[in-house]
Protein backbone atom coordinates (compact mmCIF):
# COMPACT_ATOMS: atom_id res chain seq x y z
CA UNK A 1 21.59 12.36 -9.01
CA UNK A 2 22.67 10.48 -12.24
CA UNK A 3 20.47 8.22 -14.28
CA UNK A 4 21.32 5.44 -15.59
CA UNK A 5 21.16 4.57 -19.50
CA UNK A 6 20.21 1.08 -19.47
CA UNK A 7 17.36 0.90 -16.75
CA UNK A 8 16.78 4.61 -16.41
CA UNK A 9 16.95 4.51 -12.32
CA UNK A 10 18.19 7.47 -10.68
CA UNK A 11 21.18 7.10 -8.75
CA UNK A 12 23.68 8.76 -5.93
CA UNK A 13 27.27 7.24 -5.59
CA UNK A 14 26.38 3.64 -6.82
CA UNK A 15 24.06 1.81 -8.71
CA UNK A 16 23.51 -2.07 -9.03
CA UNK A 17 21.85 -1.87 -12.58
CA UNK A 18 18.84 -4.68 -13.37
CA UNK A 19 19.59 -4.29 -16.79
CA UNK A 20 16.82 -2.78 -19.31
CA UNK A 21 13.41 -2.83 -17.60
CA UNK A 22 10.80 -5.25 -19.77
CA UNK A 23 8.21 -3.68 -21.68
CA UNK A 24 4.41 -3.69 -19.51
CA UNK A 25 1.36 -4.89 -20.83
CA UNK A 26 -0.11 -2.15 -22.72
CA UNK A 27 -2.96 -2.83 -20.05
CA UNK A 28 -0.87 -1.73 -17.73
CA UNK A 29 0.34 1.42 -19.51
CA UNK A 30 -0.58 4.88 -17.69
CA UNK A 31 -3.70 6.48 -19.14
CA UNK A 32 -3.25 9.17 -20.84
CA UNK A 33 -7.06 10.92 -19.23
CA UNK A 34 -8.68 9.87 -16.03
CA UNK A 35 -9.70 6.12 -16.08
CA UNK A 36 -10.63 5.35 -12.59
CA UNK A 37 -11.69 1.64 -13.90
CA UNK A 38 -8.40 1.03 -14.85
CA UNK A 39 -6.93 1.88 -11.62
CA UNK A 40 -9.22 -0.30 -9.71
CA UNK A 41 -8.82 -3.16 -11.97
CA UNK A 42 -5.20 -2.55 -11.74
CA UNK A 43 -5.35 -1.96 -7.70
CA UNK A 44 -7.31 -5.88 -7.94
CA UNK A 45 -4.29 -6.75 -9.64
CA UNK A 46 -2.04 -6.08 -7.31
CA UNK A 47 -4.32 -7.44 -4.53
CA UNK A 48 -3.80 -10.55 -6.76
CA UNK A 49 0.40 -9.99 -6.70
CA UNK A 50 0.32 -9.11 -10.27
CA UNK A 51 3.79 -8.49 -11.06
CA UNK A 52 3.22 -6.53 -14.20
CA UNK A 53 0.46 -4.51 -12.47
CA UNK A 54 2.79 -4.02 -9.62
CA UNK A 55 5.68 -2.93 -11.66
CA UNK A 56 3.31 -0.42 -13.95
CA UNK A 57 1.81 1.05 -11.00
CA UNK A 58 5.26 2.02 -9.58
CA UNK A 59 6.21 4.55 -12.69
CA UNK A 60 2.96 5.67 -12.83
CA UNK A 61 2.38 9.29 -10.98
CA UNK A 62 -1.12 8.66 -11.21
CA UNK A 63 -1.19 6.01 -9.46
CA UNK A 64 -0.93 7.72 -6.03
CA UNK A 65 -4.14 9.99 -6.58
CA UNK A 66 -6.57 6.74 -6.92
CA UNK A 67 -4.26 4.57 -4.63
CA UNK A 68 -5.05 7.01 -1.95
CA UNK A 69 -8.78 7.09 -2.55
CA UNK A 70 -9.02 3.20 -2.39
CA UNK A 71 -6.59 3.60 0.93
CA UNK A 72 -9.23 6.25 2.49
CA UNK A 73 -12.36 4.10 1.66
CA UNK A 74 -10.55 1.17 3.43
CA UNK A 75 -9.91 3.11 6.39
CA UNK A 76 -13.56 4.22 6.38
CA UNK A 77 -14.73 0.19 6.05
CA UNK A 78 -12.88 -0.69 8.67
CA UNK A 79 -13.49 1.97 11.00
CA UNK A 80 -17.10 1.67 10.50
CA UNK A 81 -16.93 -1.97 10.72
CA UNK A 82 -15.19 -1.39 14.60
CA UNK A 83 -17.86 1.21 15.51
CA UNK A 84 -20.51 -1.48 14.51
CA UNK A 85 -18.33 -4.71 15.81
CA UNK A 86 -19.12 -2.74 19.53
CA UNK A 87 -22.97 -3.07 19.48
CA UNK A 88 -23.15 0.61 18.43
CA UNK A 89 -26.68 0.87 16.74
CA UNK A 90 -27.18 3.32 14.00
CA UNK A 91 -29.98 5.38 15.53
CA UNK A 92 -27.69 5.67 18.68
CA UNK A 93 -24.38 7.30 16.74
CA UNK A 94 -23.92 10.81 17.68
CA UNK A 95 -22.80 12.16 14.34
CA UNK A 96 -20.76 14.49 14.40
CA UNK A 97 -18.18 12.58 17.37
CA UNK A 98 -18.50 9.94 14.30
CA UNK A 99 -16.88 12.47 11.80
CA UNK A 100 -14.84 13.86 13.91
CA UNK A 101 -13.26 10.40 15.11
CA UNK A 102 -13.28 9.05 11.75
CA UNK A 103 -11.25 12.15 9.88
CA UNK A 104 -9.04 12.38 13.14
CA UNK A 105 -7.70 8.19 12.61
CA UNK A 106 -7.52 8.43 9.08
CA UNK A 107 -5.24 11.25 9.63
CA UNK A 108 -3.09 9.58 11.71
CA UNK A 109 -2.99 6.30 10.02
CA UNK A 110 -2.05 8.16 7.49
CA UNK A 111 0.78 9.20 8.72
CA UNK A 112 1.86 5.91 10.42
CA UNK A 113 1.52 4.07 7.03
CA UNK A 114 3.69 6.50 5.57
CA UNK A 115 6.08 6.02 8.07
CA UNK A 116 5.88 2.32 7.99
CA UNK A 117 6.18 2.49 3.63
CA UNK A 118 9.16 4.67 4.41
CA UNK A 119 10.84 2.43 7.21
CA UNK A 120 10.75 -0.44 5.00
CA UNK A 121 12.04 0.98 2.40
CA UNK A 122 15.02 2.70 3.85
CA UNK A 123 15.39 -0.62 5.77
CA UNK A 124 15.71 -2.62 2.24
CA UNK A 125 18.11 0.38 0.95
CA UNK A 126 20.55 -0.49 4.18
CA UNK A 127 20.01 -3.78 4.64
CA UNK A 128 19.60 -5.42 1.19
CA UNK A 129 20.74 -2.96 -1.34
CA UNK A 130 17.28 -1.93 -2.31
CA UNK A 131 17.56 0.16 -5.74
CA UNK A 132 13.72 0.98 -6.00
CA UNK A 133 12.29 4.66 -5.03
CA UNK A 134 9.90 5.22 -2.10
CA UNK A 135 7.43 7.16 -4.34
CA UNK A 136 8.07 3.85 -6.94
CA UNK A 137 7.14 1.66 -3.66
CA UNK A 138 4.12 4.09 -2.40
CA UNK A 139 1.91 3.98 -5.38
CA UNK A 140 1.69 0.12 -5.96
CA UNK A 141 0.43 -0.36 -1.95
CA UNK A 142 -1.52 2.19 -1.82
CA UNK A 143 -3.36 0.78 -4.89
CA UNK A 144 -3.08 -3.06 -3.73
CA UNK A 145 -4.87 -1.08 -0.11
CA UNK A 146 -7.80 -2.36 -2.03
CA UNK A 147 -7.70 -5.50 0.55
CA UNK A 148 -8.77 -3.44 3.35
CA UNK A 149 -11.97 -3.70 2.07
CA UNK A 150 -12.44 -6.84 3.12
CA UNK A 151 -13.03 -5.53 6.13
CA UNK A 152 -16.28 -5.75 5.65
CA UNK A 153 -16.59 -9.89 5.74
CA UNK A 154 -17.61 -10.52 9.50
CA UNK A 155 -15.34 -11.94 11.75
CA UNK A 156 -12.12 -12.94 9.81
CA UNK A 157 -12.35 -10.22 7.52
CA UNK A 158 -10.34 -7.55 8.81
CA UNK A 159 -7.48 -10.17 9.81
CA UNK A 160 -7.59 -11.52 6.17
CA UNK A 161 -6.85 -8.18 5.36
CA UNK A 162 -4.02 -7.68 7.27
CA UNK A 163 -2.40 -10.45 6.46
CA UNK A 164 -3.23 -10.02 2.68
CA UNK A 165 -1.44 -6.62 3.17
CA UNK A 166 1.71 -8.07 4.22
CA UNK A 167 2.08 -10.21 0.99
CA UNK A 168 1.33 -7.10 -1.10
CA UNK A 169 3.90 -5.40 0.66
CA UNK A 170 6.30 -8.26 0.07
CA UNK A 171 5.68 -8.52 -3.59
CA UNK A 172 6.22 -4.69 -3.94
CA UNK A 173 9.39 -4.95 -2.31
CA UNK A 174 10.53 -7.79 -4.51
CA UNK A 175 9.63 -5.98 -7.50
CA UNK A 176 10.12 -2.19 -7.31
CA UNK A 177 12.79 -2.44 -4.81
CA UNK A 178 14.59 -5.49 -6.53
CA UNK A 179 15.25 -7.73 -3.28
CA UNK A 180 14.62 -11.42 -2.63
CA UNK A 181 11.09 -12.55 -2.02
CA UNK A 182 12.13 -14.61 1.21
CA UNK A 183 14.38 -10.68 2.47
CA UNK A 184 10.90 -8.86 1.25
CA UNK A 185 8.28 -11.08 2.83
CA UNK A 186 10.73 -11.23 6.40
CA UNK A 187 10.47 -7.08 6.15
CA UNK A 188 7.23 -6.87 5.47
CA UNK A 189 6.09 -9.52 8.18
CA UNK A 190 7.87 -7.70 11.37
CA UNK A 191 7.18 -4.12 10.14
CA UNK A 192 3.77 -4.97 8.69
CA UNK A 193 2.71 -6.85 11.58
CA UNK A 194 4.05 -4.13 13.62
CA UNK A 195 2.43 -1.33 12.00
CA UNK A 196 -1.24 -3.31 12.28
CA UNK A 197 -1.15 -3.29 16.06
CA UNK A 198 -0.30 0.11 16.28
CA UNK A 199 -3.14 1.04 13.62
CA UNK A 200 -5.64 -1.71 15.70
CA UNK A 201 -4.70 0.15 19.12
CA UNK A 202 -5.58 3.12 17.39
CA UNK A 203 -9.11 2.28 16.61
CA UNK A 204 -9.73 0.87 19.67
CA UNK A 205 -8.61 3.85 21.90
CA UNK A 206 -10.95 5.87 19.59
């Protein structure tokens, strides 16, 4: 792998260069100790389509540690909320199925939104001449995950939230990939949309 002077990408064969990358807002800038505020405001950011916040996040190898907290409690919000959406009363949950249920789907989402990060990104790499990395892409949507936890609104919530993931995805693509917004929202509708009825099925077959 080379890497390039100017934008300081790593690169195989070719390399479409962006020119030099614009200096972030220094509220954007990686702590140098653990800040978990920042990374929440930063993850509300990106919920928001921050580009700066977006673009920070992706450099940032910290980024993944708190992205994948905020991913985990989203998963727990809205599996609870599915458990409850079925008339299951509190005093009525048998426990330990509950834990057992709830680590065994966030497991496998797990794995199907890494899978579904990856896929789009290897899709925009073949496709569209992506130039981004798919840790650069993972840490942003993990931390803009943070709209799963609108899960918790009743009735539209967790459909909000799905469709407020797509648009994350789309301005991740667009901005740590460097492809179109209309080629990044068109990826991240079909695989996105795809990916959300596997991960509904899932919960429901619980």
């Amino acid at each position: 792998m080379e890497q390039c002077p100017v934008c300081g990408r790593s690169y195989g064969v070719a390399h479409s260069c962006p020119g030099p990358v614009a200096s972030l807002p220094a509220r954007w800038s990686a702590p140098a100790s653990l800040a978990p505020l920042h990374y929440f405001r930063q993850a509300l950011a990106i919920a928001g389509l921050d580009d700066d916040a977006v673009t920070g996040a992706s450099t940032d190898a910290n980024a993944i540690l708190y992205g994948t907290i905020i991913w985990i409690v989203g998963q727990v919000i809205v599996f609870i909320g599915t458990v409850m959406a079925d008339g299951a009363r509190v005093a009525d949950v048998n426990w330990i199925s509950f834990l057992l249920t709830l680590w065994l789907v966030v497991l496998v989402d797990a794995v199907l939104v890494l899978v579904q990060y990856g896929l789009c990104h290897l899709l925009a790499r073949w496709w569209f001449g992506a130039r981004g990395t798919y840790l650069g892409v993972l840490r942003p949507v993990l931390l803009g995950s943070v709209v799963a936890w609108l899960a918790v609104v009743p009735f539209v919530g967790s459909l909000v939230a799905g469709l407020w993931s797509i648009a994350v995805m789309m301005i991740v693509f667009e901005d740590v990939d460097g492809i179109s917004r209309l080629k990044a929202f068109g990826l991240s509708a079909v695989i996105g949309l795809v990916f959300q009825v596997l991960m509904y099925s899932l919960l429901r077959a619980r």
